[in-house]
C-alpha atoms as a PDB file:
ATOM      1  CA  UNK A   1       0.000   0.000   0.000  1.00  0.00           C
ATOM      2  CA  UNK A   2       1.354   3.493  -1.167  1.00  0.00           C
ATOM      3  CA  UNK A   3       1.124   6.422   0.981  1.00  0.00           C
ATOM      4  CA  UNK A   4      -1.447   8.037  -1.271  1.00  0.00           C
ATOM      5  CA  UNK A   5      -3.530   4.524  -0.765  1.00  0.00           C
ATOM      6  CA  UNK A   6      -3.239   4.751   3.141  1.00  0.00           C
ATOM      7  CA  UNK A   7      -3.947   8.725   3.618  1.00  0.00           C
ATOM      8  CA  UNK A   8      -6.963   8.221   1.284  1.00  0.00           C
ATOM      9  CA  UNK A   9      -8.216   5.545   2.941  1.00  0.00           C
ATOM     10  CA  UNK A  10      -7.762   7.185   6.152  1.00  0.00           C
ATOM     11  CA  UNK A  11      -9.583  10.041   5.199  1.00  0.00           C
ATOM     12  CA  UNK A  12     -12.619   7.971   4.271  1.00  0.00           C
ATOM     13  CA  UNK A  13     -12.710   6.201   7.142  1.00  0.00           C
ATOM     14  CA  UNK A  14     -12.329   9.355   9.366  1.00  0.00           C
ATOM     15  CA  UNK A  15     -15.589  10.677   7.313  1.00  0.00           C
ATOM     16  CA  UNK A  16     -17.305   7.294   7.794  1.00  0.00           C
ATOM     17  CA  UNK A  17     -16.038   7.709  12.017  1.00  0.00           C
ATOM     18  CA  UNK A  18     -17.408  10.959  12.100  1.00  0.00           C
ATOM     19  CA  UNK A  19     -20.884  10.356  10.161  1.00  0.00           C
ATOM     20  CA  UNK A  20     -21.422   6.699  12.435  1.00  0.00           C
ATOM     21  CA  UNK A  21     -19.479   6.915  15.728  1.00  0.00           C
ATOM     22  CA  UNK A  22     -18.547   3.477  16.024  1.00  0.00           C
ATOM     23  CA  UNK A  23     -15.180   1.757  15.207  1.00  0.00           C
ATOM     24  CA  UNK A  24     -14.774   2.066  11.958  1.00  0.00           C
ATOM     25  CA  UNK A  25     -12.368  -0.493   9.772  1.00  0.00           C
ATOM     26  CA  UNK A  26     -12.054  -1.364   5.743  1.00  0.00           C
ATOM     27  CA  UNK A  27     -11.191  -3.846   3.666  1.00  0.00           C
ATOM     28  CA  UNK A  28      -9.025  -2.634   0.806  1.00  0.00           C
ATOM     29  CA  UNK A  29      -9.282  -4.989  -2.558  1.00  0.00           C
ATOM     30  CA  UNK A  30      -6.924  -4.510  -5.079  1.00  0.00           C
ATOM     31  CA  UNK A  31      -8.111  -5.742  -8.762  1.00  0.00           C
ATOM     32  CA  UNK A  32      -5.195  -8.638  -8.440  1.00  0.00           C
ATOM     33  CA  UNK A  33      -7.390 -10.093  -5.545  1.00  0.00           C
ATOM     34  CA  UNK A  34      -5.559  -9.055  -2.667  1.00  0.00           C
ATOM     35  CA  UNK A  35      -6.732  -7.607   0.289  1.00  0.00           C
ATOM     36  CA  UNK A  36      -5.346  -5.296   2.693  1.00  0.00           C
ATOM     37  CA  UNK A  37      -7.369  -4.827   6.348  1.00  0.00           C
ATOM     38  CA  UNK A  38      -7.194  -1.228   7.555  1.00  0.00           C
ATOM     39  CA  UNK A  39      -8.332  -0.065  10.926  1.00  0.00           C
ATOM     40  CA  UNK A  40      -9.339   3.816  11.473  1.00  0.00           C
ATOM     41  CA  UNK A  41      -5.879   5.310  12.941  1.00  0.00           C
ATOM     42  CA  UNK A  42      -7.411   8.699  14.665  1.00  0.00           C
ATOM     43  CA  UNK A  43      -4.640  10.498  14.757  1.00  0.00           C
ATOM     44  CA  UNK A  44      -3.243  10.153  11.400  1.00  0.00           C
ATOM     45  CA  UNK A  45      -6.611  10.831  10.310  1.00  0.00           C
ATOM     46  CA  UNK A  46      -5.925  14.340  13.234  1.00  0.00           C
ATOM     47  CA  UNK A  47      -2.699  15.029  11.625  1.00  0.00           C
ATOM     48  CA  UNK A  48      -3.660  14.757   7.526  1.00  0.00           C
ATOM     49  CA  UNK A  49      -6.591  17.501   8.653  1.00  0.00           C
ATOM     50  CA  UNK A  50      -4.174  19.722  10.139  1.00  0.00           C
ATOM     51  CA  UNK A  51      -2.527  19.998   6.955  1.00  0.00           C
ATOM     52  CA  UNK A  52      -5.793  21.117   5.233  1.00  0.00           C
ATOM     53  CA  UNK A  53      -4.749  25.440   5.589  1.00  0.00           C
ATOM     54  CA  UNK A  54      -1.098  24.640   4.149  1.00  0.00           C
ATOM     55  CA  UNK A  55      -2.786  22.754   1.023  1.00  0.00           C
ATOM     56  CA  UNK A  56      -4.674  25.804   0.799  1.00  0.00           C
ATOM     57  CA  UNK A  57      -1.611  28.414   0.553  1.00  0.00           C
ATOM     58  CA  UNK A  58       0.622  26.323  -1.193  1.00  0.00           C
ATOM     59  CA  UNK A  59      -2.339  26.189  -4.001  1.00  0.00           C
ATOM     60  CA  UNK A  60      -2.690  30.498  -3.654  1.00  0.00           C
END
């Protein structure tokens, strides 16, 4: 799993923690059949939000 893969994935499960307030985990299937299990990791999910403002001013 890429970074990319793992902060999207995070991101979508921090959405799904936020809309359901329950654990929250996903099942990642790749189109060559494997799967990757991915529990919601709260503070990466804390930490890719922070960076929300400095997407913002790098992007003017």
């Amino acid at each position: 799993m890429t970074s990319y893969e793992l902060y999207q994935a995070t991101l979508y499960l921090g959405m799904a923690h936020r809309l359901y307030r329950r654990p929250i985990r996903a099942i990642l299937l790749y189109g060559c059949g494997r799967l990757i299990p991915l529990d919601f990791d709260e503070e990466l999910y804390r930490r890719l939000l922070a960076l929300i403002p400095q997407c913002g001013q790098a992007m003017g």
